[in-house]
C-alpha atoms as a PDB file:
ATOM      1  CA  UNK A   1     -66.593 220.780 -72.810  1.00  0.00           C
ATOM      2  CA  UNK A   2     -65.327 217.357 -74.173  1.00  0.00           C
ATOM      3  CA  UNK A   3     -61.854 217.620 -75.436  1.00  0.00           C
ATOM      4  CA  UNK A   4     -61.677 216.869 -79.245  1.00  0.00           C
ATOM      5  CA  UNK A   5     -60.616 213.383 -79.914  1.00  0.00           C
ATOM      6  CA  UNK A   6     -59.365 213.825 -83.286  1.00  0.00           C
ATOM      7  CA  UNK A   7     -56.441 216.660 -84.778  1.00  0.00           C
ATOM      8  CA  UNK A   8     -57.796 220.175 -85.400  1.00  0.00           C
ATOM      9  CA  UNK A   9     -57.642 220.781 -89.020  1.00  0.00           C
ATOM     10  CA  UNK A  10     -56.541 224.620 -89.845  1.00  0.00           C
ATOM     11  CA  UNK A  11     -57.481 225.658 -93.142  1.00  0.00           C
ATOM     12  CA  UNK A  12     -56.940 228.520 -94.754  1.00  0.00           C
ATOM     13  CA  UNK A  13     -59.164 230.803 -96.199  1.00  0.00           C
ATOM     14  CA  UNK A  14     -58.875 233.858 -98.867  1.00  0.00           C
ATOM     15  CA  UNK A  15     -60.877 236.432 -97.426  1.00  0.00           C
ATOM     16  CA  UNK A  16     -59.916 239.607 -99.013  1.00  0.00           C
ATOM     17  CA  UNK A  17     -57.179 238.905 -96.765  1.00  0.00           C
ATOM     18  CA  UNK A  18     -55.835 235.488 -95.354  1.00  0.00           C
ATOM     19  CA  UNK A  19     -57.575 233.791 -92.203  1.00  0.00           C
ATOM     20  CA  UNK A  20     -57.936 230.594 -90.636  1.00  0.00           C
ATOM     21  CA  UNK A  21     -60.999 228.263 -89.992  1.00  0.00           C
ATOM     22  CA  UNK A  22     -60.772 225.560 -86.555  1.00  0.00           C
ATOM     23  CA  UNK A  23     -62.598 222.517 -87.778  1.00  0.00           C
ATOM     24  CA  UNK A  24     -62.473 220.047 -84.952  1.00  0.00           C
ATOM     25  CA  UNK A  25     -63.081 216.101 -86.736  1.00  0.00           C
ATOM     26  CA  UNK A  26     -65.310 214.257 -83.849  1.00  0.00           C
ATOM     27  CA  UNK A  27     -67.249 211.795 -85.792  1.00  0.00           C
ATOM     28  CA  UNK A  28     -70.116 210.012 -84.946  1.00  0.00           C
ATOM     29  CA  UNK A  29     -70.092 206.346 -86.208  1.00  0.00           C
ATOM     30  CA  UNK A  30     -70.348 205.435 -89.942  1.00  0.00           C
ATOM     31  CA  UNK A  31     -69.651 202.279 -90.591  1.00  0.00           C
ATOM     32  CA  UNK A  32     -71.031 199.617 -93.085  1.00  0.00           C
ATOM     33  CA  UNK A  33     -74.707 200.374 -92.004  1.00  0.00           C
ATOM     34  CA  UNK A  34     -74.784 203.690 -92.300  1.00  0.00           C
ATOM     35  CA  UNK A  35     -73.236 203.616 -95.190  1.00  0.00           C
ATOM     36  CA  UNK A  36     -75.733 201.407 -96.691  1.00  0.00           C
ATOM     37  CA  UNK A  37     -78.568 203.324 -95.191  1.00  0.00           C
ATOM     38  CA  UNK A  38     -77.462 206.133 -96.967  1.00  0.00           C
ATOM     39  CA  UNK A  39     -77.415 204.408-100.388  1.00  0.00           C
ATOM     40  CA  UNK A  40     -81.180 203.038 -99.559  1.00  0.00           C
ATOM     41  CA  UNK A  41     -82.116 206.511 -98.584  1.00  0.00           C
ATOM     42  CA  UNK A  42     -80.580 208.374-101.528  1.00  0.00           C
ATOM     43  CA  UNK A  43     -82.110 205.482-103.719  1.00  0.00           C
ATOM     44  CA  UNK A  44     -85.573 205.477-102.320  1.00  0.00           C
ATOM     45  CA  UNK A  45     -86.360 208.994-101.550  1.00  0.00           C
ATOM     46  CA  UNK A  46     -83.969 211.052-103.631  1.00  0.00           C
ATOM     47  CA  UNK A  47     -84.107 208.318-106.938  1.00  0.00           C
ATOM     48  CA  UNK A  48     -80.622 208.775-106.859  1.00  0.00           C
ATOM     49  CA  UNK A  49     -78.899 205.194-107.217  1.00  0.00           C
ATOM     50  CA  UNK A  50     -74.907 205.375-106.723  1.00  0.00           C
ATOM     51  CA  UNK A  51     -72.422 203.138-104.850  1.00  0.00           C
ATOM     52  CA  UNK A  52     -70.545 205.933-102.606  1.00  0.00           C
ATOM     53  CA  UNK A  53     -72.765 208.037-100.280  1.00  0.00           C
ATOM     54  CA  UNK A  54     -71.979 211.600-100.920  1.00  0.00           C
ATOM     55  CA  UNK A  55     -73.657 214.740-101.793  1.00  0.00           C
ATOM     56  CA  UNK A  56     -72.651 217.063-104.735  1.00  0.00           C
ATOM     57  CA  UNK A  57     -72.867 220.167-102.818  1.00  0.00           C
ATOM     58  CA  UNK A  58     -75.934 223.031-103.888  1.00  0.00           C
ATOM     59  CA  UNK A  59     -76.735 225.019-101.146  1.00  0.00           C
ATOM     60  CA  UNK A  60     -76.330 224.616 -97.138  1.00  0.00           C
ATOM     61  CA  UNK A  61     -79.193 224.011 -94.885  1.00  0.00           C
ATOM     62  CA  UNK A  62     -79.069 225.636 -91.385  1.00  0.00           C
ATOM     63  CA  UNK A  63     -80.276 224.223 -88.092  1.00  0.00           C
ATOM     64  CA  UNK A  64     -80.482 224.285 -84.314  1.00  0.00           C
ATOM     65  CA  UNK A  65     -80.764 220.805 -82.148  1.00  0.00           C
ATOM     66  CA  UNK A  66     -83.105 222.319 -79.291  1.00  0.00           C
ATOM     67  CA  UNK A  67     -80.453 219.493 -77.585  1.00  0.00           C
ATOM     68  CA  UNK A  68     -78.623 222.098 -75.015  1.00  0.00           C
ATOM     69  CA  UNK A  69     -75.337 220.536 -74.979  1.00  0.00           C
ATOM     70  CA  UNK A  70     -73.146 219.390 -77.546  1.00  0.00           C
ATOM     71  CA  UNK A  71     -72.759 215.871 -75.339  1.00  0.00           C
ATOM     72  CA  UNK A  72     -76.395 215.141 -76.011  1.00  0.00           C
ATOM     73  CA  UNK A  73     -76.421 216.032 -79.519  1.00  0.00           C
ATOM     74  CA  UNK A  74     -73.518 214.114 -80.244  1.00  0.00           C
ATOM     75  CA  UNK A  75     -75.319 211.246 -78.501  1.00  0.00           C
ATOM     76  CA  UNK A  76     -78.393 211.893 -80.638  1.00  0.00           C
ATOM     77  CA  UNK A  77     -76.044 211.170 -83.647  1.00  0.00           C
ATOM     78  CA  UNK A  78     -74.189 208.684 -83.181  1.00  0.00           C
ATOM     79  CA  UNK A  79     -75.755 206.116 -84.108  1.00  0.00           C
ATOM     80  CA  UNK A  80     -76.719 204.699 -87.455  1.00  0.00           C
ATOM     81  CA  UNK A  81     -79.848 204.259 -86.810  1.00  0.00           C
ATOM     82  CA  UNK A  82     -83.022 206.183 -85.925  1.00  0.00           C
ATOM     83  CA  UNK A  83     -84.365 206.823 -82.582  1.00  0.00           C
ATOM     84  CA  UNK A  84     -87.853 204.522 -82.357  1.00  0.00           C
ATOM     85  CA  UNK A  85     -89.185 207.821 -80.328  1.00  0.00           C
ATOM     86  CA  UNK A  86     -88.775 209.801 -83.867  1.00  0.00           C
ATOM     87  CA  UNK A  87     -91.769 208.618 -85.066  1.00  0.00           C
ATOM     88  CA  UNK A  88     -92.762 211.520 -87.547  1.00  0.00           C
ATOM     89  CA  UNK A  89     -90.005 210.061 -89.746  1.00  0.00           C
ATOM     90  CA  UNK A  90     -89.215 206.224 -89.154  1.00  0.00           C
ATOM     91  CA  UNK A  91     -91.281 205.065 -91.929  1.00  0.00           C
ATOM     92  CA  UNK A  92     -88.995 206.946 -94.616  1.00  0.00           C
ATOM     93  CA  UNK A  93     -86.434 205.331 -93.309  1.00  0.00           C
ATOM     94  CA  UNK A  94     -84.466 203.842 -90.229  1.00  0.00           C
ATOM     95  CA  UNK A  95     -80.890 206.148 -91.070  1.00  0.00           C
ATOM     96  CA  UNK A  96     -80.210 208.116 -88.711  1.00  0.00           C
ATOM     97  CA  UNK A  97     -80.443 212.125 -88.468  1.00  0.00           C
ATOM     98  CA  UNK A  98     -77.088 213.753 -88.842  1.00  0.00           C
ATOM     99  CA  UNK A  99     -75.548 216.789 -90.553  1.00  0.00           C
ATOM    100  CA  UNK A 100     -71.683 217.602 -91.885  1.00  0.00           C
ATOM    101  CA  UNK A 101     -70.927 219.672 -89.260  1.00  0.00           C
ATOM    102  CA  UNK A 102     -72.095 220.807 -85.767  1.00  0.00           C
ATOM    103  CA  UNK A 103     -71.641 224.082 -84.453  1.00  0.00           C
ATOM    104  CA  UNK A 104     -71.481 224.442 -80.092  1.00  0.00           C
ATOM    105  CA  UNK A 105     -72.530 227.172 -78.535  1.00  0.00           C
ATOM    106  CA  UNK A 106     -68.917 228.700 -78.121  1.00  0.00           C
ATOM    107  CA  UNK A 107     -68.589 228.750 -81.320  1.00  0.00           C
ATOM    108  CA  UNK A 108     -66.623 225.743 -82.063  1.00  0.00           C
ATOM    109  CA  UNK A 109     -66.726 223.622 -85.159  1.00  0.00           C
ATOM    110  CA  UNK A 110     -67.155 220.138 -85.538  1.00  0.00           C
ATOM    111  CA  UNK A 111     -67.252 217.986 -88.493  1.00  0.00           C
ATOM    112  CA  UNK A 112     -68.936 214.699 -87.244  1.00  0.00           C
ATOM    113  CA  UNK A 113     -68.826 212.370 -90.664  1.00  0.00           C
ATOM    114  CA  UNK A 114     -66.079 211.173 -92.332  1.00  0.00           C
ATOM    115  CA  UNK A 115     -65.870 214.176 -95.369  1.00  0.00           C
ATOM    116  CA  UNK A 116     -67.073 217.114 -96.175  1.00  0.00           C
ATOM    117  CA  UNK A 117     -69.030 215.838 -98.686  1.00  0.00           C
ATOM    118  CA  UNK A 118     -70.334 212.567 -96.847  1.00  0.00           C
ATOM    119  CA  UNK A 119     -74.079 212.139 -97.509  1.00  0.00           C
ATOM    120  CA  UNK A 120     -76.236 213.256 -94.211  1.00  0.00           C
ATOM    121  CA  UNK A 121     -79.712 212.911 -93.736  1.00  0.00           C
ATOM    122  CA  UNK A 122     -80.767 216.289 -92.441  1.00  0.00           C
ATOM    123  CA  UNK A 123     -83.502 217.921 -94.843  1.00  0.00           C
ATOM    124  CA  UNK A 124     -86.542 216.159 -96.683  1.00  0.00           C
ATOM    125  CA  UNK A 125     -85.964 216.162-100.109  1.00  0.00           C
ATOM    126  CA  UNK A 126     -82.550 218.179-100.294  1.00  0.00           C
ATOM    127  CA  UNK A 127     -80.211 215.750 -98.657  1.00  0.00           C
ATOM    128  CA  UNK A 128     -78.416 214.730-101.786  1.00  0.00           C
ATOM    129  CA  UNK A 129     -77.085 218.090-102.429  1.00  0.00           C
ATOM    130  CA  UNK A 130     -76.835 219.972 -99.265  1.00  0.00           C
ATOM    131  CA  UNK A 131     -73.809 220.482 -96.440  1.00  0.00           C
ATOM    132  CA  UNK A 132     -75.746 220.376 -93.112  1.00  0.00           C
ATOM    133  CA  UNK A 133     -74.504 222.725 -89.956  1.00  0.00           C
ATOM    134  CA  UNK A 134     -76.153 221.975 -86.929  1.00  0.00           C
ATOM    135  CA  UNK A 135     -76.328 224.824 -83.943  1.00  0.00           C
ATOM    136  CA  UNK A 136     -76.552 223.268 -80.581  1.00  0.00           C
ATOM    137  CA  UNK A 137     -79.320 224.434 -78.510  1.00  0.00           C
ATOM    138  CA  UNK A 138     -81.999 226.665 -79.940  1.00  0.00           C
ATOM    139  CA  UNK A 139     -85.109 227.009 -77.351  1.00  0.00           C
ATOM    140  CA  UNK A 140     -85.818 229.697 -74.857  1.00  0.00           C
ATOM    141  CA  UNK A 141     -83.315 228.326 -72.352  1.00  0.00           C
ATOM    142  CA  UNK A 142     -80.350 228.070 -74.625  1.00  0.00           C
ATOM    143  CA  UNK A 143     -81.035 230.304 -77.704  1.00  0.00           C
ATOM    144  CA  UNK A 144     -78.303 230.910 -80.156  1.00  0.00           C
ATOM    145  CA  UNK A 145     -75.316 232.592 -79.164  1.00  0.00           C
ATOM    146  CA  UNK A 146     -72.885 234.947 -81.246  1.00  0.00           C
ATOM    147  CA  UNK A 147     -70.205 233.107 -80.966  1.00  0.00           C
ATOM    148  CA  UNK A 148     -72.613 230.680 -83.169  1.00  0.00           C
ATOM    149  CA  UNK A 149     -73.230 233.176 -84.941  1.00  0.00           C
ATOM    150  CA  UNK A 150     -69.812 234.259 -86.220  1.00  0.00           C
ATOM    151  CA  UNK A 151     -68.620 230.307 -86.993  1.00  0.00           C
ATOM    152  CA  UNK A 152     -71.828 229.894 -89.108  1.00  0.00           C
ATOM    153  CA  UNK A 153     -70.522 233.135 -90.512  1.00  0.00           C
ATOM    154  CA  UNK A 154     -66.734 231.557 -91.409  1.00  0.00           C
ATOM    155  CA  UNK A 155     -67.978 227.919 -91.913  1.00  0.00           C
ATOM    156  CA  UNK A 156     -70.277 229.125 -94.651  1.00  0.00           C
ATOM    157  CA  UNK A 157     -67.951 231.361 -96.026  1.00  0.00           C
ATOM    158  CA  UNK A 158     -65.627 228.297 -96.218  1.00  0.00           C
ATOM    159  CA  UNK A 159     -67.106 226.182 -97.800  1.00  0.00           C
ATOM    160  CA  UNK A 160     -68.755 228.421-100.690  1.00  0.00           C
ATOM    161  CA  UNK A 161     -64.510 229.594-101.503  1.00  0.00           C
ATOM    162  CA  UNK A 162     -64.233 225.676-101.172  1.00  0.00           C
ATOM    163  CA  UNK A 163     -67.482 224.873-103.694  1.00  0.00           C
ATOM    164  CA  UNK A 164     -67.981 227.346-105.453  1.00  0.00           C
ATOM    165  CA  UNK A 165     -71.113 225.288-107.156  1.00  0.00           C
ATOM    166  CA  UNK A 166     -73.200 226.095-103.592  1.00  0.00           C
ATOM    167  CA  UNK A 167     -75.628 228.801-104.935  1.00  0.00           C
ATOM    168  CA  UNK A 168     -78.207 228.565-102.165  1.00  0.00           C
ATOM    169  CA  UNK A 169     -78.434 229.264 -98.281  1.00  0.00           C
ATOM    170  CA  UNK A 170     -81.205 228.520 -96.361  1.00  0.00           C
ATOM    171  CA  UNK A 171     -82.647 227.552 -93.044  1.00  0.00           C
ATOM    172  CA  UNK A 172     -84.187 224.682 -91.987  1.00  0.00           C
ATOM    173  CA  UNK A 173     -87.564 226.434 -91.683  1.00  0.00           C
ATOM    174  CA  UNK A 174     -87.586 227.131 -95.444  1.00  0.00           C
ATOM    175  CA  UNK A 175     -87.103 223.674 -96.880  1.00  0.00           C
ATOM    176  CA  UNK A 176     -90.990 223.635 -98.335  1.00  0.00           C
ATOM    177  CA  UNK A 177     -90.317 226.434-100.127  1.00  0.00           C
ATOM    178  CA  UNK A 178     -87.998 224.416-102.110  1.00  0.00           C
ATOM    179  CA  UNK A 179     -90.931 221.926-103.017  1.00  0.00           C
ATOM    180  CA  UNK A 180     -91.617 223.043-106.897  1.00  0.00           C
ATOM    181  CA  UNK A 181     -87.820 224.036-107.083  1.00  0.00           C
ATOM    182  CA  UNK A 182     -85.883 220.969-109.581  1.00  0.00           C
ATOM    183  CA  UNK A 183     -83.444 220.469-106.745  1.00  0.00           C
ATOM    184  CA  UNK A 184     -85.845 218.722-104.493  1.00  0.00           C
ATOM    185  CA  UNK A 185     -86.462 215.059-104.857  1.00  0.00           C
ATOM    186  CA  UNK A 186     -88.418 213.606-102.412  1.00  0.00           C
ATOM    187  CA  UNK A 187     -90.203 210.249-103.343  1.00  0.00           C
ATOM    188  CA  UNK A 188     -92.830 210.684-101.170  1.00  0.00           C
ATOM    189  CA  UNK A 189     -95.356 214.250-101.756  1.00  0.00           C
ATOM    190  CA  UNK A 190     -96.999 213.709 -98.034  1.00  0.00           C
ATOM    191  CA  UNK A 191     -93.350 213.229 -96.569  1.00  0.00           C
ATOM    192  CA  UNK A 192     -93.259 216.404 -94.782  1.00  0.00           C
ATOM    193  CA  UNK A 193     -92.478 218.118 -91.366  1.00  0.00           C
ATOM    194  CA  UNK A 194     -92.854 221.606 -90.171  1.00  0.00           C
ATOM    195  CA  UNK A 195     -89.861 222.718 -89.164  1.00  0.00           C
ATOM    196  CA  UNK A 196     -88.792 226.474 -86.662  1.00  0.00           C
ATOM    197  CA  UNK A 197     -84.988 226.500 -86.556  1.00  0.00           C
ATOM    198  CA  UNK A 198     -82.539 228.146 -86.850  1.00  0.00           C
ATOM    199  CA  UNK A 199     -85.526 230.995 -86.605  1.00  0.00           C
ATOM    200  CA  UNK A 200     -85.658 233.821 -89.544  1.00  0.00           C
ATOM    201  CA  UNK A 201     -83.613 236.450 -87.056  1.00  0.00           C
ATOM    202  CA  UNK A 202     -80.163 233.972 -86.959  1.00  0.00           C
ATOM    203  CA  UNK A 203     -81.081 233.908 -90.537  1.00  0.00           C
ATOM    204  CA  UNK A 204     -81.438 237.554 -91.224  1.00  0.00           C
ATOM    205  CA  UNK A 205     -78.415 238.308 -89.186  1.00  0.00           C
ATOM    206  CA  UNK A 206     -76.652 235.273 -91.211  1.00  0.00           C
ATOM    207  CA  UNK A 207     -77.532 236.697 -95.046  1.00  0.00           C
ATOM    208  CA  UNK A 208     -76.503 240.166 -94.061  1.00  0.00           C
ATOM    209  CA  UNK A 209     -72.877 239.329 -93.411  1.00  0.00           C
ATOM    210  CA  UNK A 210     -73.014 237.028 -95.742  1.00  0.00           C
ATOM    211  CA  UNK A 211     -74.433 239.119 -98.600  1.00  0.00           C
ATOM    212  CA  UNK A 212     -70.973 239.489-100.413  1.00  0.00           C
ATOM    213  CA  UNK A 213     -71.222 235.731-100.925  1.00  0.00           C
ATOM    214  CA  UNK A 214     -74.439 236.172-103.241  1.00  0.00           C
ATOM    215  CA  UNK A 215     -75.824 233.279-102.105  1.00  0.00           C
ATOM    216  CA  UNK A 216     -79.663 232.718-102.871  1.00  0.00           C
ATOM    217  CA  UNK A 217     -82.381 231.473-100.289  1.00  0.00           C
ATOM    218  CA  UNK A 218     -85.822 230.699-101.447  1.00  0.00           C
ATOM    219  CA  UNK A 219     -86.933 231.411-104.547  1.00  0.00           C
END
């Protein structure tokens, strides 16, 4: 396990009763690039055109990195660019893959961008208004683990209490659903991947602890 590099930040939450969330600030780099990568992307695909890249939070999109250690998909984030191996999606753009927050598989929380809020590109045509939280792992050798489980669990509750404006919860898997939906904005109709993860039974386990929180998934 690498030691976090940055302060833990406790926050508190109001539960029914009062608990605390670990969120562990290990960011991956985001400097002038990235940052204008993000404009170009949010301009180009999402017909958004703004001078600060951030996201005005909807819903929160749910994934797993197949990467089996939190190392490696730190690695696969760091930079603000694009893999040239990712060839199913270089040509929308060169940013680099990313989410808000990445979850390991015992259960700790990391937020790898500079806010909450900071604009990620993580989900075709729902980037501009969707929080990210990457699981690591995910394939038959490292499949998800409770502990996962039960920070997706708090994270999400978190950040609804935090914005309340987040109606939706989905996984990753689901994003097409979302194509005739008004949120989606993708500039591109044959910009598309098929996507497995998290996998519908972290999802079903996921929306039935989270039911209290009302939040929608496909419609």
């Amino acid at each position: 396990m690498i030691k976090p590099i940055l302060i833990i930040c406790h926050l508190v939450l109001l539960l029914g009763c009062s608990s605390t969330i670990e969120i562990v600030k290990k960011p991956v780099i985001f400097n002038q690039e990235r940052e204008q990568l993000s404009l170009q992307y949010l301009k180009e695909r999402h017909g958004i055109t703004t001078d600060k890249a951030v996201i005005d939070p909807k819903m929160i999109v749910v994934h797993y990195t197949v990467v089996p250690t939190l190392e490696g998909t730190m690695r696969a984030f760091n930079q603000p660019t694009l893999a040239s191996s990712r060839t199913a999606i270089t040509g929308a753009s060169s940013l680099n893959v990313s989410s808000q927050f990445v979850v390991d598989r015992d259960g700790t929380i990391y937020q790898i961008l500079p806010e909450e809020t900071t604009f990620a590109r993580h989900v075709i045509g729902l980037n501009y208004c969707a929080f990210g939280i990457e699981n690591v792992g995910g394939n038959k050798d490292t499949p998800l683990t409770d502990a996962q489980l039960a920070a997706n669990i708090k994270l999400i509750t978190y950040l609804k209490k935090k914005y309340p404006q987040v109606d939706y919860l989905i996984g990753h898997q689901e994003y097409d659903k979302f194509e005739d939906h008004p949120l989606f904005k993708e500039a591109d109709a044959n910009y598309r991947t098929k996507k497995s993860d998290p996998g519908e039974t972290f999802m079903r386990h996921l929306r039935a602890q989270l039911s209290e929180l009302q939040l929608k998934g496909p419609e």
